[in-house]
C-alpha atoms as a PDB file:
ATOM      1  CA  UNK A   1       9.340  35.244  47.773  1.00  0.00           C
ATOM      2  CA  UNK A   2       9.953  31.168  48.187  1.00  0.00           C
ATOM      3  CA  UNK A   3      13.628  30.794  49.288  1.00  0.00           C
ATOM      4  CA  UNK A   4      15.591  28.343  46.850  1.00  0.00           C
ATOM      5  CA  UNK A   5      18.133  26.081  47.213  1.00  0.00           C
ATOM      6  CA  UNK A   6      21.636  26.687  45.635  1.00  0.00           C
ATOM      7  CA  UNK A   7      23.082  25.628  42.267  1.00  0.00           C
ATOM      8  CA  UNK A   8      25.309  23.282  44.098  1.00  0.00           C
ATOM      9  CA  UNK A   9      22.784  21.553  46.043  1.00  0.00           C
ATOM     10  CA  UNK A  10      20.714  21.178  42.589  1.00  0.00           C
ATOM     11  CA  UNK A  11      23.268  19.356  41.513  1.00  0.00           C
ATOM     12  CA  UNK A  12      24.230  17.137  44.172  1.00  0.00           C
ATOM     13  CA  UNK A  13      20.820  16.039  44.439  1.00  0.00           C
ATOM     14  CA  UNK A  14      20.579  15.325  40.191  1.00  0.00           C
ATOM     15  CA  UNK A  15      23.900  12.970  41.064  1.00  0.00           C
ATOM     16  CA  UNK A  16      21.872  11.123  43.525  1.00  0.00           C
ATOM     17  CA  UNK A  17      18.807  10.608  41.607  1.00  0.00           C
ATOM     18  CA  UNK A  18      21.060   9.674  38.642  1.00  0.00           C
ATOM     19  CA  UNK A  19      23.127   6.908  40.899  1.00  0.00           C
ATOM     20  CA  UNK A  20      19.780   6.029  41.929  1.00  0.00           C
ATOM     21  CA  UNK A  21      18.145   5.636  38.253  1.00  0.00           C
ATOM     22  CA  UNK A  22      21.293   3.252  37.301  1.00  0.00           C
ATOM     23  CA  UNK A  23      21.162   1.308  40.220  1.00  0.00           C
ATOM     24  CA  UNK A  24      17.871   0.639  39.132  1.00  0.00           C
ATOM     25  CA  UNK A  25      18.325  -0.023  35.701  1.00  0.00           C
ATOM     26  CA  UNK A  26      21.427  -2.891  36.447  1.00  0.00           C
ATOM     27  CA  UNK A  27      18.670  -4.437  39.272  1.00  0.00           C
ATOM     28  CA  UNK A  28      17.839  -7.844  37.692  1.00  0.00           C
ATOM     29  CA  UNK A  29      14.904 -10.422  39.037  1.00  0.00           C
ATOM     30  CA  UNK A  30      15.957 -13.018  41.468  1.00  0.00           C
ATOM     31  CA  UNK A  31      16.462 -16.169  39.175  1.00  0.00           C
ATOM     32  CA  UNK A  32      17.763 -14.394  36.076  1.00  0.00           C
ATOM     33  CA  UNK A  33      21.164 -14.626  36.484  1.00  0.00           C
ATOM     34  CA  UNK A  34      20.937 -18.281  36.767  1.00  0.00           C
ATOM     35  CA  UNK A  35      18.368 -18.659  34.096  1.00  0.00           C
ATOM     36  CA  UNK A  36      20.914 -16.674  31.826  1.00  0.00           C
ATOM     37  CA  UNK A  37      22.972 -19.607  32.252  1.00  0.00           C
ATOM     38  CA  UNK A  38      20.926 -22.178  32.117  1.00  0.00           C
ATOM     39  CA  UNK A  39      20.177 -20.706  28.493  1.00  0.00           C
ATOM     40  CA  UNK A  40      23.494 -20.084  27.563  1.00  0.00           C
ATOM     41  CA  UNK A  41      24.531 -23.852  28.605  1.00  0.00           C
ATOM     42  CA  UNK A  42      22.150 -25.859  26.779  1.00  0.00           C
ATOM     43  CA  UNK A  43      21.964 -23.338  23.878  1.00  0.00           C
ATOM     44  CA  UNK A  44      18.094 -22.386  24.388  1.00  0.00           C
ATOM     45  CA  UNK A  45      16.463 -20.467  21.939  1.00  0.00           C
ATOM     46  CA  UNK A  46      13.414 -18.264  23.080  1.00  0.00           C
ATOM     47  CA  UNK A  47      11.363 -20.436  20.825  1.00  0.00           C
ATOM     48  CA  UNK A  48      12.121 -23.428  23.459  1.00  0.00           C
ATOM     49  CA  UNK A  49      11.372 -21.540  26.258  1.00  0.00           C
ATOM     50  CA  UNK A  50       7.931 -20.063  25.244  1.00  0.00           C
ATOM     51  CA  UNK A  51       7.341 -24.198  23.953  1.00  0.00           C
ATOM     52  CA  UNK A  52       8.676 -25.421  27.465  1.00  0.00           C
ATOM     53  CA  UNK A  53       6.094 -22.575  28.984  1.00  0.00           C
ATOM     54  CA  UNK A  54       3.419 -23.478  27.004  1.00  0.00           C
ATOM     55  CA  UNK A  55       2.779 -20.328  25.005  1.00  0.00           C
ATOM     56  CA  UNK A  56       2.318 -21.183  21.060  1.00  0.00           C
ATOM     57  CA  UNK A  57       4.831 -23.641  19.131  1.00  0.00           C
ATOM     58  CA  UNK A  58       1.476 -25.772  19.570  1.00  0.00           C
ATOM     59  CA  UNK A  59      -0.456 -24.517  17.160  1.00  0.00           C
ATOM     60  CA  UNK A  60       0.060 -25.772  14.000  1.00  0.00           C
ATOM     61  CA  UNK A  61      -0.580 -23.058  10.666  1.00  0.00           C
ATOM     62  CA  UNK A  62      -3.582 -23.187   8.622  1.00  0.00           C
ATOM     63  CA  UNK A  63      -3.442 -25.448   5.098  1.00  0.00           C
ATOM     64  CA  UNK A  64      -5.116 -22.192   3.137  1.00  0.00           C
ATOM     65  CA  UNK A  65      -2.599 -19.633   4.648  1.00  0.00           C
ATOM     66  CA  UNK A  66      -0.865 -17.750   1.917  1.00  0.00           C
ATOM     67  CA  UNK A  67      -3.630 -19.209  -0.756  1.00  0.00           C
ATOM     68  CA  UNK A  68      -5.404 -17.713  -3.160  1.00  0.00           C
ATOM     69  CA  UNK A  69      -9.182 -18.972  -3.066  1.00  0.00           C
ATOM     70  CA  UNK A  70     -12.433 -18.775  -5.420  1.00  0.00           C
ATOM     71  CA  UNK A  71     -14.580 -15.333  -4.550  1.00  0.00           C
ATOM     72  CA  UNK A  72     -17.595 -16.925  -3.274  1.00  0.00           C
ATOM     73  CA  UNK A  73     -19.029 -13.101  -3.044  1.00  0.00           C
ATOM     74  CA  UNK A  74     -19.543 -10.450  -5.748  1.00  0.00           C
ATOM     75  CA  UNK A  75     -20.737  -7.330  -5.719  1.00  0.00           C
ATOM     76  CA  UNK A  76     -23.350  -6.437  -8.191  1.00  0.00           C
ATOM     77  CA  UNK A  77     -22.714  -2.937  -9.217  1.00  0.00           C
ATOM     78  CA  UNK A  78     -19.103  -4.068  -9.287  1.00  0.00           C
ATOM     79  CA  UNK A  79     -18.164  -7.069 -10.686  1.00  0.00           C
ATOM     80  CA  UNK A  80     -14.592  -6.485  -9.822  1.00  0.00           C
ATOM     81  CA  UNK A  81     -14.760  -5.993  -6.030  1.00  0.00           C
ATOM     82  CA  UNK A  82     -15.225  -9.642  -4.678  1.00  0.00           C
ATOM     83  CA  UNK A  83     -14.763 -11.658  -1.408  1.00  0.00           C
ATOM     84  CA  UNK A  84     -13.544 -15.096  -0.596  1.00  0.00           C
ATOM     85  CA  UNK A  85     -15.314 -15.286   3.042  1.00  0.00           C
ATOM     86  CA  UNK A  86     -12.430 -14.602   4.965  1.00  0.00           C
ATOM     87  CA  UNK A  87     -11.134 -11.970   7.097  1.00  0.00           C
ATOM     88  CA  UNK A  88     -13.212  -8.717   7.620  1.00  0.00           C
ATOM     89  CA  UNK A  89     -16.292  -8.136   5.501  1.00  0.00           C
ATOM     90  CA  UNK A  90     -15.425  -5.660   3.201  1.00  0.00           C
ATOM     91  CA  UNK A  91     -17.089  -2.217   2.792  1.00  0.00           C
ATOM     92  CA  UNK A  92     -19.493  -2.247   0.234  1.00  0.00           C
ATOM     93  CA  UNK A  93     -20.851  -5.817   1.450  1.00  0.00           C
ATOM     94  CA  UNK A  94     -21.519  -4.561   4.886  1.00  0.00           C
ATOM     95  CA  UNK A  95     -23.334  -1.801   3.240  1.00  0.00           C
ATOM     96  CA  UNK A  96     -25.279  -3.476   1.594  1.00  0.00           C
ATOM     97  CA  UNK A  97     -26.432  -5.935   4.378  1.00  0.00           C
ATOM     98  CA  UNK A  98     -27.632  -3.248   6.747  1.00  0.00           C
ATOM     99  CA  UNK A  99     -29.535  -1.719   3.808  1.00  0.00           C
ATOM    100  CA  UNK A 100     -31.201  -5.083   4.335  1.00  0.00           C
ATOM    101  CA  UNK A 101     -29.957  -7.240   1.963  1.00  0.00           C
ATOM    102  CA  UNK A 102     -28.795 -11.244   2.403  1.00  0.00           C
ATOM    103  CA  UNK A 103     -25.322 -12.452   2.515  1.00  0.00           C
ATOM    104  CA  UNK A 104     -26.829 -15.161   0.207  1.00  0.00           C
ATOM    105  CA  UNK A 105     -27.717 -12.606  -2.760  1.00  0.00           C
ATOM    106  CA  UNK A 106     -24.176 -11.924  -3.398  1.00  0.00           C
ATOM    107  CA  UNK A 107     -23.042 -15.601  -3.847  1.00  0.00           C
ATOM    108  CA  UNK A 108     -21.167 -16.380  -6.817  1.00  0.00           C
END
């Protein structure tokens, strides 16, 4: 039978690992405390920092976001299931193309 260790050393040892896990948890990056400030100081937002890094703030939005457009895509057996050419192709249009049809026989 494998000897074991006592109750007392059990928990010793959890009071280490758990002084250990918090130590851990407090550690910061080199540079963080000061970049903390530098934030704070000139009131940065993360919007300016992702900008000043070069990660989006560039792009600019599309003109037909949020619009409603024309179906330029019907489906035959169902004129009320229709497609304005964007996003994913739905279901019954991709079906019908690998049964061999043409994206041009659904036009509107």
């Amino acid at each position: 039978m494998p000897r074991t260790a006592s109750l007392t050393t059990i928990e010793a040892k959890i009071r280490e690992l758990q002084a250990k896990a918090e130590a851990i948890k407090r550690y910061e990056k080199p540079g963080i405390r000061q970049l903390k400030g530098v934030l704070k100081k000139y009131r940065l937002t993360i919007g300016d920092v992702q900008l000043a890094l070069g990660e989006g703030g560039a792009r600019r939005a599309s003109k037909l976001k949020g619009k409603k457009l024309k179906a330029k895509y019907r489906n035959p057996s169902d004129k009320s299931q229709t497609w304005a050419g964007r996003g994913i192709r739905p279901r019954w249009l991709v079906a019908a193309l690998k049964g061999g049809k043409k994206l041009e026989d659904f036009a509107v």
